[in-house]
PDB file of N, CA and C in Angstrom:
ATOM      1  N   UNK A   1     -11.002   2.845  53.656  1.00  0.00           N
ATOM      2  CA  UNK A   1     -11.349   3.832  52.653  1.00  0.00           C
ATOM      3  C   UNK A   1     -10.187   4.082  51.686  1.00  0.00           C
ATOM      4  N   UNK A   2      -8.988   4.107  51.907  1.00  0.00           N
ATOM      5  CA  UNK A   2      -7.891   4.197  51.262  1.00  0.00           C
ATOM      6  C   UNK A   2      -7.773   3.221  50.231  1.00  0.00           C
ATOM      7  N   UNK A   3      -8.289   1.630  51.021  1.00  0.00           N
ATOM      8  CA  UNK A   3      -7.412   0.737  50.034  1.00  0.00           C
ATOM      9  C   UNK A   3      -8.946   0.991  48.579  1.00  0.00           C
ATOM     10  N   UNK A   4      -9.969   1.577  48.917  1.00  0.00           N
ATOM     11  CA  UNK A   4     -10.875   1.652  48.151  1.00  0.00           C
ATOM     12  C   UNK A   4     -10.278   2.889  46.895  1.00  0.00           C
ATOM     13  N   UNK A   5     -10.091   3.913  47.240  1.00  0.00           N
ATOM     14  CA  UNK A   5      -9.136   4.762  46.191  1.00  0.00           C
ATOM     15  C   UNK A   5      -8.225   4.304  45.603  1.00  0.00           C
ATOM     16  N   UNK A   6      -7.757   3.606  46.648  1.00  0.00           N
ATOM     17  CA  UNK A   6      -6.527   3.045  45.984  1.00  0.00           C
ATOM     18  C   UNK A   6      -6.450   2.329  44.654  1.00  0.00           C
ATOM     19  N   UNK A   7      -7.728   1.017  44.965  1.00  0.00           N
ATOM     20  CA  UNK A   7      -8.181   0.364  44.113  1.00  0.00           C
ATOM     21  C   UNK A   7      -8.926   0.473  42.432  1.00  0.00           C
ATOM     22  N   UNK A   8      -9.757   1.891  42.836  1.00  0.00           N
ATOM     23  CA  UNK A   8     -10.238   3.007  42.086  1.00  0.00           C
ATOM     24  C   UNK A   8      -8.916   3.515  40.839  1.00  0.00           C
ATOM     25  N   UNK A   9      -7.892   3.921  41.598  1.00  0.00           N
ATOM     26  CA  UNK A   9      -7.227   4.538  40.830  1.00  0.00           C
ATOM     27  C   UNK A   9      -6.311   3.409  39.901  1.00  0.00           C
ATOM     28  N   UNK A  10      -6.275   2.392  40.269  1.00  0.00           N
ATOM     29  CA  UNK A  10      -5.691   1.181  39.751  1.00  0.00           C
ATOM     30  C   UNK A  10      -6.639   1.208  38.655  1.00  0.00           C
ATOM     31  N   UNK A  11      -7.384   0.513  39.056  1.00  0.00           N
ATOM     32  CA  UNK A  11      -8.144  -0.102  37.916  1.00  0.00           C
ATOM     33  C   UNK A  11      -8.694   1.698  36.663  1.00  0.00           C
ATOM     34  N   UNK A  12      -8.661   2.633  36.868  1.00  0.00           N
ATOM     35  CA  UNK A  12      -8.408   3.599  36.412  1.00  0.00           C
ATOM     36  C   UNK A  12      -7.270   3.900  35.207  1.00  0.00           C
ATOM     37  N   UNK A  13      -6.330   3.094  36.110  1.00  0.00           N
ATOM     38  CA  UNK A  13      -4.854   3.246  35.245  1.00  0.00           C
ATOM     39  C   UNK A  13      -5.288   2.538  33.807  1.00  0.00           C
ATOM     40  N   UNK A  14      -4.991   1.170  34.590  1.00  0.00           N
ATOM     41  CA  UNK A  14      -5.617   0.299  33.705  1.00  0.00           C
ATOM     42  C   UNK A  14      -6.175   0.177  32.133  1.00  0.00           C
ATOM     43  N   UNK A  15      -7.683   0.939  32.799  1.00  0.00           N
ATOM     44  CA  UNK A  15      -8.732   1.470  31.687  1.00  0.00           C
ATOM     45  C   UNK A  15      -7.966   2.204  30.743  1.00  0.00           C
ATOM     46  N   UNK A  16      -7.218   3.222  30.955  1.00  0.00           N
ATOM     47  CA  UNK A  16      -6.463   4.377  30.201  1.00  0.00           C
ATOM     48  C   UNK A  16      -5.290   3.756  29.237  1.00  0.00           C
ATOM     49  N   UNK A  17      -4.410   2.846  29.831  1.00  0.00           N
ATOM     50  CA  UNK A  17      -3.516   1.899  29.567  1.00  0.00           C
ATOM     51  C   UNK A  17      -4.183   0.923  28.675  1.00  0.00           C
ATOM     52  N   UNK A  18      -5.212   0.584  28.450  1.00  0.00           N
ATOM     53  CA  UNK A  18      -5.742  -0.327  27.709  1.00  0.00           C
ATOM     54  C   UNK A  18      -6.769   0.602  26.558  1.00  0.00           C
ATOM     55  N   UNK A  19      -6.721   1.913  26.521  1.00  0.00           N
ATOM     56  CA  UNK A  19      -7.403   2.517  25.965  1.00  0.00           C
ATOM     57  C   UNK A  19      -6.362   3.472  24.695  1.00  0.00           C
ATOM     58  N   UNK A  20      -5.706   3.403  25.820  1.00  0.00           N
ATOM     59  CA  UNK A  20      -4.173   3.935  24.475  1.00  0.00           C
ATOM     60  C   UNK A  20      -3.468   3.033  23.276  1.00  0.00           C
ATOM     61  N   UNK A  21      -3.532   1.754  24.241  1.00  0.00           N
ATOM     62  CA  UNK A  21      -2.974   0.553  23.576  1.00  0.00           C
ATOM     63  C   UNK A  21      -4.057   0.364  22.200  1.00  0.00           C
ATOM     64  N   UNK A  22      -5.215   0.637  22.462  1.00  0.00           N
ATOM     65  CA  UNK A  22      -6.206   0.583  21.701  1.00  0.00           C
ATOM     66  C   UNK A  22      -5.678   1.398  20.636  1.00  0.00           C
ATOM     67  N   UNK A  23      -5.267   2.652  20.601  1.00  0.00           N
ATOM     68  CA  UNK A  23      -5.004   3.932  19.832  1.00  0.00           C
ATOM     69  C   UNK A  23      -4.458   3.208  18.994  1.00  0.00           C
ATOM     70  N   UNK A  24      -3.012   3.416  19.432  1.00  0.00           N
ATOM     71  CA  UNK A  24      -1.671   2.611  19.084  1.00  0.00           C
ATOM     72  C   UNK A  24      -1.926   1.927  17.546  1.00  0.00           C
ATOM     73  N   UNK A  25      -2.613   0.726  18.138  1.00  0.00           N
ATOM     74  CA  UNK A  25      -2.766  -0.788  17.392  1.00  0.00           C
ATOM     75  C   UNK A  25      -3.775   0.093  16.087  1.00  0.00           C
ATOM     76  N   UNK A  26      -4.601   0.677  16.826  1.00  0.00           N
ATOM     77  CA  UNK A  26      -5.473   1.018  15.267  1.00  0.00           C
ATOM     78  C   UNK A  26      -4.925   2.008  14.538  1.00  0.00           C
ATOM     79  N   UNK A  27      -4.188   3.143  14.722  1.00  0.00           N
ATOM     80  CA  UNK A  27      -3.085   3.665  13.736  1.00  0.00           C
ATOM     81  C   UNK A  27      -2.107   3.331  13.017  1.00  0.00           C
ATOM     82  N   UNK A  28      -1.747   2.202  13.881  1.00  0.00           N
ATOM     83  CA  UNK A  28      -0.493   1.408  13.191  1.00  0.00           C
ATOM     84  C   UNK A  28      -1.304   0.792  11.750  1.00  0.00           C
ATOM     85  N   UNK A  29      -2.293  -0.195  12.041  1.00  0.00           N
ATOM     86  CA  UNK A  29      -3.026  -0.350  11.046  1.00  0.00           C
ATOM     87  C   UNK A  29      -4.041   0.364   9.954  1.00  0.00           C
ATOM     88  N   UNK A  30      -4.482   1.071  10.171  1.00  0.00           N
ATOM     89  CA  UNK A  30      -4.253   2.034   9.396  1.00  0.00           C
ATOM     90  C   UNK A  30      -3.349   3.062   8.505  1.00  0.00           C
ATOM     91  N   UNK A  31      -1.870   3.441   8.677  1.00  0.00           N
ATOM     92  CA  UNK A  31      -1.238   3.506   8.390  1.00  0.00           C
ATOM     93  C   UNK A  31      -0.692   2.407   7.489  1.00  0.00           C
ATOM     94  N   UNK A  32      -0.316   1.085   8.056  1.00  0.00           N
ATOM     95  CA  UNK A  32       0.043   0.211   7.223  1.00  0.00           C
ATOM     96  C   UNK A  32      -0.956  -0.176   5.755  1.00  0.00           C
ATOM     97  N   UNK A  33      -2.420  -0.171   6.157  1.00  0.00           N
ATOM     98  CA  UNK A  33      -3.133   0.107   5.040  1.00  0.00           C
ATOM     99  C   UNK A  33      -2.796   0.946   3.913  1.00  0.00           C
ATOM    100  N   UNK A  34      -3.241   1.806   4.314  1.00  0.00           N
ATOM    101  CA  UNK A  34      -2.769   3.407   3.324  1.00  0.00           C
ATOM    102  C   UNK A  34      -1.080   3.523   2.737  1.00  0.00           C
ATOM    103  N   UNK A  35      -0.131   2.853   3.100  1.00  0.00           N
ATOM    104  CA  UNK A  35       0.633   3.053   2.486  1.00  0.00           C
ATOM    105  C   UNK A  35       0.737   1.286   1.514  1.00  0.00           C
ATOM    106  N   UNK A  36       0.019   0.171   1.820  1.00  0.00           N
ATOM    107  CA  UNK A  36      -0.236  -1.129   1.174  1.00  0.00           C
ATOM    108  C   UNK A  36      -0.871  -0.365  -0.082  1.00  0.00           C
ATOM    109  N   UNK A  37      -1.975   0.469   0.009  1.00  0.00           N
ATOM    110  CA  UNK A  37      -3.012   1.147  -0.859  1.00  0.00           C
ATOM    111  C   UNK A  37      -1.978   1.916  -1.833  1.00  0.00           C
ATOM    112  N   UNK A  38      -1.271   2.602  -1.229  1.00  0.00           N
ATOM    113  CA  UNK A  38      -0.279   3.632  -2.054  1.00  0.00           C
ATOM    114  C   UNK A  38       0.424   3.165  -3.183  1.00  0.00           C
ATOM    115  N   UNK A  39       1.163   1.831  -2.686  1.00  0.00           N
ATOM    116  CA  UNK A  39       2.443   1.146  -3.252  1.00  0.00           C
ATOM    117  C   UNK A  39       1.733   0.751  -4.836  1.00  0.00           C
ATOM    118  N   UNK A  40      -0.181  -0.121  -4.619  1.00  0.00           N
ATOM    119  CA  UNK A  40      -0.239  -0.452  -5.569  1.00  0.00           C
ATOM    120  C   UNK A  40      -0.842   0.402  -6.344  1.00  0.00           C
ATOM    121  N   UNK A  41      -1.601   1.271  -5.806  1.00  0.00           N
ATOM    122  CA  UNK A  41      -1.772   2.307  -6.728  1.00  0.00           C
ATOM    123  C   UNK A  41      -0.768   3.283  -7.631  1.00  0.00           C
ATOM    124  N   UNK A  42       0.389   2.863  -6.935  1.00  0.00           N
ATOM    125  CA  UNK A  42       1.509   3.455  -7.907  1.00  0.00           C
ATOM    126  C   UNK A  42       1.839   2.629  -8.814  1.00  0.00           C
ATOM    127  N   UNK A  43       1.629   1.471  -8.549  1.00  0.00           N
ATOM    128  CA  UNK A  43       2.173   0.333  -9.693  1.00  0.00           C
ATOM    129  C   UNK A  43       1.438   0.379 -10.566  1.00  0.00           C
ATOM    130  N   UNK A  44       0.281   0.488 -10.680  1.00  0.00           N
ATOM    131  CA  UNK A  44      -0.989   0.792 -11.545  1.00  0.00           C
ATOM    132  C   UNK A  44      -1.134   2.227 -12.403  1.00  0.00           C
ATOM    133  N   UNK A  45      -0.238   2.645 -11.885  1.00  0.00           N
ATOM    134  CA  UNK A  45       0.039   4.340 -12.085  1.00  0.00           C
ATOM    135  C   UNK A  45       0.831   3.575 -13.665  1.00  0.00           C
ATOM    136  N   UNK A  46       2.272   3.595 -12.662  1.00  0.00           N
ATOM    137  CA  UNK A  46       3.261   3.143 -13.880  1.00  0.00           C
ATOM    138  C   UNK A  46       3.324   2.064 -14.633  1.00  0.00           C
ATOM    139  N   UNK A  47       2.400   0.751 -14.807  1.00  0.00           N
ATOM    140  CA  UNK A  47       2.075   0.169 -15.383  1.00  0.00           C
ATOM    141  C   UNK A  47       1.566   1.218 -17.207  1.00  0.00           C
ATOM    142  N   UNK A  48       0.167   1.918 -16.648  1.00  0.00           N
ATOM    143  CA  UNK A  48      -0.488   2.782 -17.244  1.00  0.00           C
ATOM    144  C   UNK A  48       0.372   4.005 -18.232  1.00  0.00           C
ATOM    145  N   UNK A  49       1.164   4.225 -17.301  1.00  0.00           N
ATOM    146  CA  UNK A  49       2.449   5.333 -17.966  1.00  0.00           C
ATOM    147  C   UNK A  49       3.392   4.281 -19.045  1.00  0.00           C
ATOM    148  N   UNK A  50       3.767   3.178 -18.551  1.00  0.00           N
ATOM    149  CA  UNK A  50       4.625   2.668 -19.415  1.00  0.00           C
ATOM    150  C   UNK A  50       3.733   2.111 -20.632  1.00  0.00           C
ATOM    151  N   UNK A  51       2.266   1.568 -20.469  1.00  0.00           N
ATOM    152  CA  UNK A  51       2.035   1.158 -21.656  1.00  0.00           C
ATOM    153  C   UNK A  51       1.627   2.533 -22.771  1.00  0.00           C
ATOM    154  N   UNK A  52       1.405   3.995 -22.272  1.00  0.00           N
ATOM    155  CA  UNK A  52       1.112   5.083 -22.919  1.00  0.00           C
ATOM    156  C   UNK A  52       2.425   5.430 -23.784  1.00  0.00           C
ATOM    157  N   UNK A  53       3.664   5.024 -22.765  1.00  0.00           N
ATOM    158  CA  UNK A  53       4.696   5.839 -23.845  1.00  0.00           C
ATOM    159  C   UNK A  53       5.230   4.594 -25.077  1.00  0.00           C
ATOM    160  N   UNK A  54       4.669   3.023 -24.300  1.00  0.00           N
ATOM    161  CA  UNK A  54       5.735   2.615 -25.464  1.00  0.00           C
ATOM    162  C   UNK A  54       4.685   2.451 -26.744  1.00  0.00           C
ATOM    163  N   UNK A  55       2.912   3.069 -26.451  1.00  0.00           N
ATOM    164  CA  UNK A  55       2.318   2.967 -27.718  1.00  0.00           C
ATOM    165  C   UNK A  55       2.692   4.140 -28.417  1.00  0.00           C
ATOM    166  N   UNK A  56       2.877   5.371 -27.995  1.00  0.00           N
ATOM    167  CA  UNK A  56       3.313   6.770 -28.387  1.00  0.00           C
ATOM    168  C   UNK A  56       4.862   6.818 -28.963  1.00  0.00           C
ATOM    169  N   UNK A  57       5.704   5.983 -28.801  1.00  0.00           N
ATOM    170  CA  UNK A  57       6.509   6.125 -29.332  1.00  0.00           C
ATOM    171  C   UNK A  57       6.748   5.039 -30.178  1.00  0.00           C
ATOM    172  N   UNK A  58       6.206   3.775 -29.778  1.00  0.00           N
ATOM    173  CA  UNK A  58       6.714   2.749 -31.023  1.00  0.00           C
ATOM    174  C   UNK A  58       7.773   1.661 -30.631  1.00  0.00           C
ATOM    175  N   UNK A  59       7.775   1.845 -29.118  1.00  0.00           N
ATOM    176  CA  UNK A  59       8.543   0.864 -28.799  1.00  0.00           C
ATOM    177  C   UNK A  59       8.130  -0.404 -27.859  1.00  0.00           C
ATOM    178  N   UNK A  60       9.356  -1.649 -27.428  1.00  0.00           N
ATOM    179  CA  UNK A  60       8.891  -2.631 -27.207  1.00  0.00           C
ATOM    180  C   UNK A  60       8.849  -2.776 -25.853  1.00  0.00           C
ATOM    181  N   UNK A  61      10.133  -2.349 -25.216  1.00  0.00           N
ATOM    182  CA  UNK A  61      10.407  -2.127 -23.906  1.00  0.00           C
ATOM    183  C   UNK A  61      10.408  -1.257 -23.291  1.00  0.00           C
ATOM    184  N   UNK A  62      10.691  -1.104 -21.773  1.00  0.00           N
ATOM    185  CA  UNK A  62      10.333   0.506 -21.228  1.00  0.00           C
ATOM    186  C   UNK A  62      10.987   0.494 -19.254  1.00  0.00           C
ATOM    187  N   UNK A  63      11.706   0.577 -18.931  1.00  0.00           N
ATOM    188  CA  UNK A  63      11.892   0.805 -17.418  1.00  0.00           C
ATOM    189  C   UNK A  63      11.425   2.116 -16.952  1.00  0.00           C
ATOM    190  N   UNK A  64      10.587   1.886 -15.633  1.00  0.00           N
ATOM    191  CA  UNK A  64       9.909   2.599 -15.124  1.00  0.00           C
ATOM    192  C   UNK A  64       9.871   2.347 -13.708  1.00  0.00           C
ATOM    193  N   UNK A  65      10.523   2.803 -12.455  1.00  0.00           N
ATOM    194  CA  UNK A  65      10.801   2.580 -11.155  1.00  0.00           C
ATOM    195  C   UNK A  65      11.212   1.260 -11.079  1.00  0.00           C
ATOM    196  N   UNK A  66      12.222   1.118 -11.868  1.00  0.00           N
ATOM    197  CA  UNK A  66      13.154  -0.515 -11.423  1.00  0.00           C
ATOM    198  C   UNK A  66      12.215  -1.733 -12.034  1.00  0.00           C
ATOM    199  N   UNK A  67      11.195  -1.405 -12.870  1.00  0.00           N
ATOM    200  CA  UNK A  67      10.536  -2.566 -13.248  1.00  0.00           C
ATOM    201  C   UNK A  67      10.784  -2.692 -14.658  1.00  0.00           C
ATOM    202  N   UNK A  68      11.183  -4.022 -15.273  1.00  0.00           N
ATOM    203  CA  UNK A  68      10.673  -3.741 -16.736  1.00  0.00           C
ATOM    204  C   UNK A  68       9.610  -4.011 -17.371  1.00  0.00           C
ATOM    205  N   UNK A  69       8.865  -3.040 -18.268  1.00  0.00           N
ATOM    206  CA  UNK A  69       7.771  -3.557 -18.886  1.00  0.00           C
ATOM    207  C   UNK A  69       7.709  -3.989 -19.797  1.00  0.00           C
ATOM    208  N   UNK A  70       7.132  -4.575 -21.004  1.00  0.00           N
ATOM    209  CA  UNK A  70       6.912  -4.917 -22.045  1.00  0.00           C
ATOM    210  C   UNK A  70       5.405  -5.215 -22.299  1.00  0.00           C
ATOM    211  N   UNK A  71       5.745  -4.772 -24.094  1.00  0.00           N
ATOM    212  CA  UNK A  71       4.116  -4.767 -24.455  1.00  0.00           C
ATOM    213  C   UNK A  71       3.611  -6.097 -25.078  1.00  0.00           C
ATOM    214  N   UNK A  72       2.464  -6.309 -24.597  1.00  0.00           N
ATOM    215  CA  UNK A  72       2.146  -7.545 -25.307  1.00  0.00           C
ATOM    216  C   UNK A  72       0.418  -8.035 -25.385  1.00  0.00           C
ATOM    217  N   UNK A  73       0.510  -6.974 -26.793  1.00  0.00           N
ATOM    218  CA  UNK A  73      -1.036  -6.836 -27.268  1.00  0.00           C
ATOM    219  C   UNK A  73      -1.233  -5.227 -27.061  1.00  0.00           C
ATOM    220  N   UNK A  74      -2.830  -4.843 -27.603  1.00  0.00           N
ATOM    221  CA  UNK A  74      -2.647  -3.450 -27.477  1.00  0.00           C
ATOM    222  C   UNK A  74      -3.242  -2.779 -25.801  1.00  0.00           C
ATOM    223  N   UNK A  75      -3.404  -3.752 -24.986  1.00  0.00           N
ATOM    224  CA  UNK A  75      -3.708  -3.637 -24.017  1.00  0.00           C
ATOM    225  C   UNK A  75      -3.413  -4.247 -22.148  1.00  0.00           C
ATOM    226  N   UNK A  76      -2.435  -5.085 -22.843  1.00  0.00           N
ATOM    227  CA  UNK A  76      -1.792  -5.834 -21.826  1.00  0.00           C
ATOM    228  C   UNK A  76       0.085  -5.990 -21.690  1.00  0.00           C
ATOM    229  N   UNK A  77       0.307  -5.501 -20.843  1.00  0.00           N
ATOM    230  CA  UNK A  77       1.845  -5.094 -20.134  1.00  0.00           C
ATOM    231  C   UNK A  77       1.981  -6.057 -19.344  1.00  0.00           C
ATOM    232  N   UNK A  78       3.237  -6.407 -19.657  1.00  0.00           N
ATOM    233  CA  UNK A  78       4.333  -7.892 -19.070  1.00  0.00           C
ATOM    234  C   UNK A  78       5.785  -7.118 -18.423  1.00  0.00           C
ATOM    235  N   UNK A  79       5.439  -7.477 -16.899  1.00  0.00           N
ATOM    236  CA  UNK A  79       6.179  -6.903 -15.842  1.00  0.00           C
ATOM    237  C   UNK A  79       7.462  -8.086 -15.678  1.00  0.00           C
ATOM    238  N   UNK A  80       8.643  -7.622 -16.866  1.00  0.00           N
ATOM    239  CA  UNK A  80       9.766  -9.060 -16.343  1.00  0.00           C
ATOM    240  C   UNK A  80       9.973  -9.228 -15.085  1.00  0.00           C
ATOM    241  N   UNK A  81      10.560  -8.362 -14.438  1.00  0.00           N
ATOM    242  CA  UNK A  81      11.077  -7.550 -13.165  1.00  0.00           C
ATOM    243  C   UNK A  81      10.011  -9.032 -12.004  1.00  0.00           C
ATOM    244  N   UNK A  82       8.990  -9.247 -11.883  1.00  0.00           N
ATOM    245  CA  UNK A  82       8.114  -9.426 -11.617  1.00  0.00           C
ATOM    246  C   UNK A  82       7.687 -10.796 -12.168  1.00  0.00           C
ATOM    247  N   UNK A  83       7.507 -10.799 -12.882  1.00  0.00           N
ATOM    248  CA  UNK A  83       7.391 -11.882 -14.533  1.00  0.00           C
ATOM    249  C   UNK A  83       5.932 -12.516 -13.929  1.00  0.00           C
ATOM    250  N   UNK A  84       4.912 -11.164 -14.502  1.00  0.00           N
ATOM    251  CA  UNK A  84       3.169 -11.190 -14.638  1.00  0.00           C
ATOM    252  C   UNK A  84       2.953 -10.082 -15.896  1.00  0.00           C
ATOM    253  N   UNK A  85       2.089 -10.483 -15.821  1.00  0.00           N
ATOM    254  CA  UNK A  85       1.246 -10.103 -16.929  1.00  0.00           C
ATOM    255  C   UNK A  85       0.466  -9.158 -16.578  1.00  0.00           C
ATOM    256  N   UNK A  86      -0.296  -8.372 -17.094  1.00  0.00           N
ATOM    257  CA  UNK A  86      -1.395  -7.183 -16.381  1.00  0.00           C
ATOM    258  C   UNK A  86      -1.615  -6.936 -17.432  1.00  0.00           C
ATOM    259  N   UNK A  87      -3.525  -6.649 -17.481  1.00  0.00           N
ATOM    260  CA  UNK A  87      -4.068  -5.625 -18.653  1.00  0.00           C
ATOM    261  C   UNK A  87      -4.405  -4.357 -17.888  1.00  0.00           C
ATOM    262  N   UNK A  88      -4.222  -3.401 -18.540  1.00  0.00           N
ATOM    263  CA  UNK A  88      -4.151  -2.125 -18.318  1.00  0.00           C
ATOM    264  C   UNK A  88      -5.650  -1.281 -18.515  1.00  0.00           C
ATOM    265  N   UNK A  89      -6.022  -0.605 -17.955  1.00  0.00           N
ATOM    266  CA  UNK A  89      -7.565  -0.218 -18.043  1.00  0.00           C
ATOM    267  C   UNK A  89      -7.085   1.374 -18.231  1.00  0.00           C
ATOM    268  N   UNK A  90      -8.386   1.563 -19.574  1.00  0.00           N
ATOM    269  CA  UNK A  90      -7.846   2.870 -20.681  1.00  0.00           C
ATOM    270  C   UNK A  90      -8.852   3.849 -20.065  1.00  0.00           C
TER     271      UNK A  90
END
């Protein structure tokens, strides 16, 4: 009868141990999502900001979080920093 509890509580552990591990792994990923999500939504941010100020002011170039931008056309920003191209959505 013992080694039957015994056995019980093992495989018990187990379940719990493999149920946490579960946790774990899917927060981690999630997390790593949401901040993947963040990064480019900020780039898209300041993409957007840099092509607003250099039409508002009249200029060619523009640094904005370590990137440089440049304008090229009335709707498309050239990331040297990077060296792509992006059109910008108004």
């Amino acid at each position: 009868m013992q080694h039957k509890i015994g056995g019980f509580l093992m495989a018990e552990s187990c379940v719990a141990l493999f149920i946490t591990f579960l946790g774990i792994v899917s927060i981690s990923l999630i997390v790593s999502e949401s901040r993947s999500f963040e990064r480019e939504n900020e780039q898209e941010v300041d993409r957007t900001y840099a092509i607003r100020v250099m039409k508002e002011n009249g200029i060619k170039q523009i640094i904005v979080h370590d990137h440089v931008y440049q304008m090229i056309g009335d709707s498309k920003i050239y990331d040297a920093t990077k060296k792509q191209m992006y059109k910008v959505k108004k």
